[in-house]
C-alpha atoms as a PDB file:
ATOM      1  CA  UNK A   1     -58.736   0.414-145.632  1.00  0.00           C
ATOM      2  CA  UNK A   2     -58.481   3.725-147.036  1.00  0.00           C
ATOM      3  CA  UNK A   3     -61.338   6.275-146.638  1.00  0.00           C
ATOM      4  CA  UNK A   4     -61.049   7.662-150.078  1.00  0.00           C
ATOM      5  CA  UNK A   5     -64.003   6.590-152.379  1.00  0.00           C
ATOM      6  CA  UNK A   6     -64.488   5.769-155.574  1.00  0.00           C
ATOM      7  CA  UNK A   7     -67.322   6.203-157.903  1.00  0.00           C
ATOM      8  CA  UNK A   8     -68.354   4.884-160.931  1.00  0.00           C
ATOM      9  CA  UNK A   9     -70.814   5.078-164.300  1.00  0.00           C
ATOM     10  CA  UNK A  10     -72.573   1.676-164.681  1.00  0.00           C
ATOM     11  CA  UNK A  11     -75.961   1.461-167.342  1.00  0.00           C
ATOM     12  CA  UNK A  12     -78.769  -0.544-167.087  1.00  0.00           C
ATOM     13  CA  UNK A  13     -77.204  -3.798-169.006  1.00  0.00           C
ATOM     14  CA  UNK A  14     -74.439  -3.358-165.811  1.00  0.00           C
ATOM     15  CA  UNK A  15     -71.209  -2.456-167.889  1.00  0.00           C
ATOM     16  CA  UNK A  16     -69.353   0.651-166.817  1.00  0.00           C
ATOM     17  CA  UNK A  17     -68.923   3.921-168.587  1.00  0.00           C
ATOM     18  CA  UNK A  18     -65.045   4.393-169.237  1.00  0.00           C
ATOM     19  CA  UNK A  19     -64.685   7.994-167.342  1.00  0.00           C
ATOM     20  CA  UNK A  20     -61.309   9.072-168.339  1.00  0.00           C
ATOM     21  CA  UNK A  21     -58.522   8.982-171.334  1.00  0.00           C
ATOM     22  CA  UNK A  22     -56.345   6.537-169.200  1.00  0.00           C
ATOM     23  CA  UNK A  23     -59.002   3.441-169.730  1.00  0.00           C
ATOM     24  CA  UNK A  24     -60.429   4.222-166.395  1.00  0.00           C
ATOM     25  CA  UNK A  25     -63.582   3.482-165.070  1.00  0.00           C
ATOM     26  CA  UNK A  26     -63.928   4.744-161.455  1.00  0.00           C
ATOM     27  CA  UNK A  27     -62.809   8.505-160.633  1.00  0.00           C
ATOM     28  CA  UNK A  28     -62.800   9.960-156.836  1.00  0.00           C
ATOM     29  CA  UNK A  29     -65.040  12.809-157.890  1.00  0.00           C
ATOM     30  CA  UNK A  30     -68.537  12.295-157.369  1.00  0.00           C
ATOM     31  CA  UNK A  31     -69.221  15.442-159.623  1.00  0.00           C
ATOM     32  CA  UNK A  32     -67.155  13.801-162.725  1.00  0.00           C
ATOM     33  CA  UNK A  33     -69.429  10.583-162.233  1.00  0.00           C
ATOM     34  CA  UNK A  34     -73.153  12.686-162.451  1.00  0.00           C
ATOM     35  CA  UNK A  35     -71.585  14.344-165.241  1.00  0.00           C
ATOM     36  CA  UNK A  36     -70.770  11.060-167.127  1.00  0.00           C
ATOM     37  CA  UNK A  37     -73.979   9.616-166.118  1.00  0.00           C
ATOM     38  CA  UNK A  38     -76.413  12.798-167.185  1.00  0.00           C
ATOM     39  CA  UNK A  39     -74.875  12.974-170.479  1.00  0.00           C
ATOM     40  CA  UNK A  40     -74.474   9.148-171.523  1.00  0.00           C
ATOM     41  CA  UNK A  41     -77.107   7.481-169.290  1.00  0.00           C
ATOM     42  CA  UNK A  42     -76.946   5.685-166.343  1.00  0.00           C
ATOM     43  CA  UNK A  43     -76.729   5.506-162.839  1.00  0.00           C
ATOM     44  CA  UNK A  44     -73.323   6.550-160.405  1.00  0.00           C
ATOM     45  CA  UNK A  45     -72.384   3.842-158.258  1.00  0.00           C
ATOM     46  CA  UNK A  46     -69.984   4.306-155.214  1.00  0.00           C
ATOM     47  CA  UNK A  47     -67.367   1.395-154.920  1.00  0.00           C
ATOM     48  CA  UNK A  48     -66.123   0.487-150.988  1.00  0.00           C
ATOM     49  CA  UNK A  49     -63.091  -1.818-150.585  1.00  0.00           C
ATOM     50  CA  UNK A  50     -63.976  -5.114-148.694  1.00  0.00           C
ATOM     51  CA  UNK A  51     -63.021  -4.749-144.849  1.00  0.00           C
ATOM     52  CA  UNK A  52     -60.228  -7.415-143.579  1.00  0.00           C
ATOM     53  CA  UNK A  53     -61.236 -10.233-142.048  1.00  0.00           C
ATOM     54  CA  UNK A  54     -60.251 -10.617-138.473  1.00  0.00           C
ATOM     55  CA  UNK A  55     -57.610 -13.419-137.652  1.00  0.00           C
ATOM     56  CA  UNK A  56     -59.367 -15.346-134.273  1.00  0.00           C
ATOM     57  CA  UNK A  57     -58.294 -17.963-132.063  1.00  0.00           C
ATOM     58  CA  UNK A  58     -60.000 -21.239-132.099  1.00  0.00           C
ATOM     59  CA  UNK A  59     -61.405 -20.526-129.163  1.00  0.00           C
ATOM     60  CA  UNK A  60     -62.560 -17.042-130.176  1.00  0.00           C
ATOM     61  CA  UNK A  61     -64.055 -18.485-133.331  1.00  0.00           C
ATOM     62  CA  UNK A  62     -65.990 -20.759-131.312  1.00  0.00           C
ATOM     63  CA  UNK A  63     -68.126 -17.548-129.729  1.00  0.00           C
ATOM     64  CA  UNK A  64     -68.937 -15.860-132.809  1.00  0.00           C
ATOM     65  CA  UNK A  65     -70.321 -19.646-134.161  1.00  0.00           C
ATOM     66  CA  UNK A  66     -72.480 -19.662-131.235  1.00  0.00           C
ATOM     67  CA  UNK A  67     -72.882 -16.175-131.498  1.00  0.00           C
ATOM     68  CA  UNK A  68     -74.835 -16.671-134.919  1.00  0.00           C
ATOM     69  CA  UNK A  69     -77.086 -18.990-133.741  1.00  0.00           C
ATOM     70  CA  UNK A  70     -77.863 -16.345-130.381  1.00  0.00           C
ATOM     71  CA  UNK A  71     -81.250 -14.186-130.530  1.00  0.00           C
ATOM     72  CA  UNK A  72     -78.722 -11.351-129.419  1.00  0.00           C
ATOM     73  CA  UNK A  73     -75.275 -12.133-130.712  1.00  0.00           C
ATOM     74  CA  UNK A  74     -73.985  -8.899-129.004  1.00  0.00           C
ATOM     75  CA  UNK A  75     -74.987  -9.713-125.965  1.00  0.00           C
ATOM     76  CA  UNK A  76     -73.664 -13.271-126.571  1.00  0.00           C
ATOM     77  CA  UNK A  77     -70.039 -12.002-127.387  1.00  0.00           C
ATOM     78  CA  UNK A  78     -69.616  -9.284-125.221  1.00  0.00           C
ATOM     79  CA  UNK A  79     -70.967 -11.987-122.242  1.00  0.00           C
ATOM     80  CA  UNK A  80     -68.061 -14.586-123.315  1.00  0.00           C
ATOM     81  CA  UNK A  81     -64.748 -12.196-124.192  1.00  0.00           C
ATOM     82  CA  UNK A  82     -63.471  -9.192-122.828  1.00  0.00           C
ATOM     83  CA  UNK A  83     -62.137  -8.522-127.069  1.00  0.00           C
ATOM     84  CA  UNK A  84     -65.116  -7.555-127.785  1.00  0.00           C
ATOM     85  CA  UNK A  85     -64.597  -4.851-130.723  1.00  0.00           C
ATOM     86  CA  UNK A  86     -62.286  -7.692-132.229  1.00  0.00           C
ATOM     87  CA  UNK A  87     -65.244 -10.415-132.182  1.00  0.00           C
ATOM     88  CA  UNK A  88     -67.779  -8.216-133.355  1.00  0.00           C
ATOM     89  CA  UNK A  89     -65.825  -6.999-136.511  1.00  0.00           C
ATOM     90  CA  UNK A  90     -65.527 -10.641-136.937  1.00  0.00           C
ATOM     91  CA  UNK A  91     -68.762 -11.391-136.670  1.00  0.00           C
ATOM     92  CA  UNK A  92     -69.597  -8.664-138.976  1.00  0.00           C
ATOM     93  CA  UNK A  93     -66.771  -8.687-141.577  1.00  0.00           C
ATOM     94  CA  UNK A  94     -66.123 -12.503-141.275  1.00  0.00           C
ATOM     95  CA  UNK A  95     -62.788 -13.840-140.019  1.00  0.00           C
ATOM     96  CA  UNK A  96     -59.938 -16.543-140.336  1.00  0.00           C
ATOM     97  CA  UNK A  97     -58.685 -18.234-137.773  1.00  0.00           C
ATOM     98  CA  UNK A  98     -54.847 -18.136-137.349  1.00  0.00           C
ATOM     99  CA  UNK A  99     -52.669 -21.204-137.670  1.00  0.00           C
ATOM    100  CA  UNK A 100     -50.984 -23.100-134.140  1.00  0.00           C
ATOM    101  CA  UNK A 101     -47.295 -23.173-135.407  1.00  0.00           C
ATOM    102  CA  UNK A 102     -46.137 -26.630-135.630  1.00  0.00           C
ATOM    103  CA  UNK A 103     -43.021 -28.394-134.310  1.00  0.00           C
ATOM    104  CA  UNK A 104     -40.561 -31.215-134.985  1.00  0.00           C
ATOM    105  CA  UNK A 105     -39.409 -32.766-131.477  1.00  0.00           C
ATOM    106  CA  UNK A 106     -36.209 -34.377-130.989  1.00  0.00           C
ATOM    107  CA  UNK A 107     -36.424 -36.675-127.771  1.00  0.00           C
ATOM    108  CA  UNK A 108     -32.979 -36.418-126.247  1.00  0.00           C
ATOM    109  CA  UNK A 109     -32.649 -39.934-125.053  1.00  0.00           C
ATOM    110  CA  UNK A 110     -33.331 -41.693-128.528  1.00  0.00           C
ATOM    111  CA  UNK A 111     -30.440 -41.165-130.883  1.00  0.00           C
ATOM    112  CA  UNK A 112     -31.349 -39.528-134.394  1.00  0.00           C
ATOM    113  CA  UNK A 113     -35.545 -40.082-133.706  1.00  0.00           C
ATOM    114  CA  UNK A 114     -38.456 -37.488-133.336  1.00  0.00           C
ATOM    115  CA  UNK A 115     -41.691 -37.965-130.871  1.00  0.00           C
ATOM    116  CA  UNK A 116     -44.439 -39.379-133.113  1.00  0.00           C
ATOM    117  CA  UNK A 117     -48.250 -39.358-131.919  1.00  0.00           C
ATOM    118  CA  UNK A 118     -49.494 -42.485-132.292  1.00  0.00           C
ATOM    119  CA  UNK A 119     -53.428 -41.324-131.488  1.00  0.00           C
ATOM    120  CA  UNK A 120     -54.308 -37.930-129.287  1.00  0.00           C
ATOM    121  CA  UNK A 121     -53.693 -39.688-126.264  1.00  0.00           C
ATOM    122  CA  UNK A 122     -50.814 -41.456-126.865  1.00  0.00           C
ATOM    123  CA  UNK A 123     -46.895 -41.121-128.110  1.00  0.00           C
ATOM    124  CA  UNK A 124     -44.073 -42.599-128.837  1.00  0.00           C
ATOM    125  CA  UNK A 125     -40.517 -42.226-129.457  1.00  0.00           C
ATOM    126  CA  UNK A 126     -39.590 -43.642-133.064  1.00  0.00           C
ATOM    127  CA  UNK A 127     -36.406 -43.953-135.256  1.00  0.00           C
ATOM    128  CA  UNK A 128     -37.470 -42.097-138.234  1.00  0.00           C
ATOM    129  CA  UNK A 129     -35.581 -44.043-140.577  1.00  0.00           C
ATOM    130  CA  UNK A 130     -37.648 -47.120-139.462  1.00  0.00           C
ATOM    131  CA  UNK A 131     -40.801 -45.713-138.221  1.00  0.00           C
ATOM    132  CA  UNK A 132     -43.287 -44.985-141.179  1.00  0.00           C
ATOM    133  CA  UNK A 133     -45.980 -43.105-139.920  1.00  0.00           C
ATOM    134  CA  UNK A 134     -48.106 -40.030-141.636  1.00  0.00           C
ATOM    135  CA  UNK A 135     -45.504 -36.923-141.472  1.00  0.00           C
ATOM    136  CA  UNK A 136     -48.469 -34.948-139.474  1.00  0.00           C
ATOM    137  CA  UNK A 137     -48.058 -37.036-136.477  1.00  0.00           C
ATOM    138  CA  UNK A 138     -44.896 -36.391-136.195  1.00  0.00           C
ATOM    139  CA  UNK A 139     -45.674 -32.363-135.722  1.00  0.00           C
ATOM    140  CA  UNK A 140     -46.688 -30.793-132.384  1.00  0.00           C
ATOM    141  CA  UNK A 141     -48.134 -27.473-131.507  1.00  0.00           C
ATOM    142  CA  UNK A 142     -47.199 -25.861-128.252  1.00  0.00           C
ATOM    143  CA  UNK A 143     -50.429 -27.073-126.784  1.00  0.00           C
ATOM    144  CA  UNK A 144     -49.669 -30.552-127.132  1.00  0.00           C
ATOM    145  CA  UNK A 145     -45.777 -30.094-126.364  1.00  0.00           C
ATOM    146  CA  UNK A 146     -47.055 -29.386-122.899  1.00  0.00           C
ATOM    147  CA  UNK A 147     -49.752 -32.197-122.812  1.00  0.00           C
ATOM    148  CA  UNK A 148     -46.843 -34.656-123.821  1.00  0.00           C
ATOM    149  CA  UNK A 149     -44.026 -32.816-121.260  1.00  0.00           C
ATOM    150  CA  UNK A 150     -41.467 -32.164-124.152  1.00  0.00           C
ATOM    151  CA  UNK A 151     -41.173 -28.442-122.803  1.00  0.00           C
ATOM    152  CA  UNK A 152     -37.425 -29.249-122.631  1.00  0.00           C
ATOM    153  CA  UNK A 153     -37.086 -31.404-125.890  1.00  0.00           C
ATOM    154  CA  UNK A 154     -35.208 -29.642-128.641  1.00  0.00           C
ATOM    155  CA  UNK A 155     -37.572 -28.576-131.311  1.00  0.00           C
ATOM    156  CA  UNK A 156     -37.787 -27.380-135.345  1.00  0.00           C
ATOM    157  CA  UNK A 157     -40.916 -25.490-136.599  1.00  0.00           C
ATOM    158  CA  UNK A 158     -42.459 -26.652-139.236  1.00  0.00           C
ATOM    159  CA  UNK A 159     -42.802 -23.992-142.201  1.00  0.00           C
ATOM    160  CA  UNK A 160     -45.623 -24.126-143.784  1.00  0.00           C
ATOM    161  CA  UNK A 161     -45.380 -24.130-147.531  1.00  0.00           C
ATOM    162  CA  UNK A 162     -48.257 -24.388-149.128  1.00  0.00           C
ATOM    163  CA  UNK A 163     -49.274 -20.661-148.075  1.00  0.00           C
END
């Protein structure tokens, strides 16, 4: 976020004052903008750029949700992470939280088939030629590859491409 700012002309009905030849309406001197204003009416307004979100962890999000709902949300964060800057820009700016990457597993002792979860506490191994199941079940995040013991099973992530 740059520290520059910008300033603008806007008049009581809330349009903006065009401040320069070029069809622009902000202008990085504050001067130029009282100018505009004194002569034509209306009020200078200073325009910020929107702070980033933070990108959290599930389990990071989880504190600043429980944070909100704390009578001292500082004290709430700063009690339950050691990244405490990060969760209170969060908290302040809002946040996303980031994406577990996904795999394909190939089980090495069924020919041409990929581990399928059947529910979140079971799997199995299934052709997939003859196996028709929903193609989510069929993708693993690192989390689960350990729950499951395919550390050693070949893998393929899973691009996302909806993004």
């Amino acid at each position: 976020m740059s520290e520059e700012k910008l300033y603008a002309v806007k008049n009581d009905e809330g349009k903006y004052w065009e401040l320069s030849s070029v069809f622009s309406s902000t202008t990085n001197s504050k001067e130029q903008a009282k100018l505009v204003a004194d002569e034509h009416g209306g009020h200078v307004v200073t325009l910020i750029e929107e702070p980033e979100k933070a990108v959290l962890t599930n389990e990071q999000a989880k504190i600043i949700e429980k944070a909100h709902n704390d009578k001292l949300p500082a004290c709430y964060i700063s009690s339950k992470s050691d990244d405490e800057e990060l969760l209170m820009k969060a908290y302040v700016n809002g946040y996303t939280v980031e994406k577990d990457k996904k795999y394909n597993v190939k089980v090495p002792y069924a020919v041409n088939s990929y581990f399928k979860k059947i529910d979140a506490n079971d799997c199995i191994a299934g052709d997939t030629f003859y196996v028709d199941l929903d193609e989510d079940l069929a993708q693993f995040t690192e989390s689960e590859i350990e729950q499951y013991g395919l550390q050693d099973c070949e893998r393929k992530e899973v691009t996302d491409d909806d993004d």
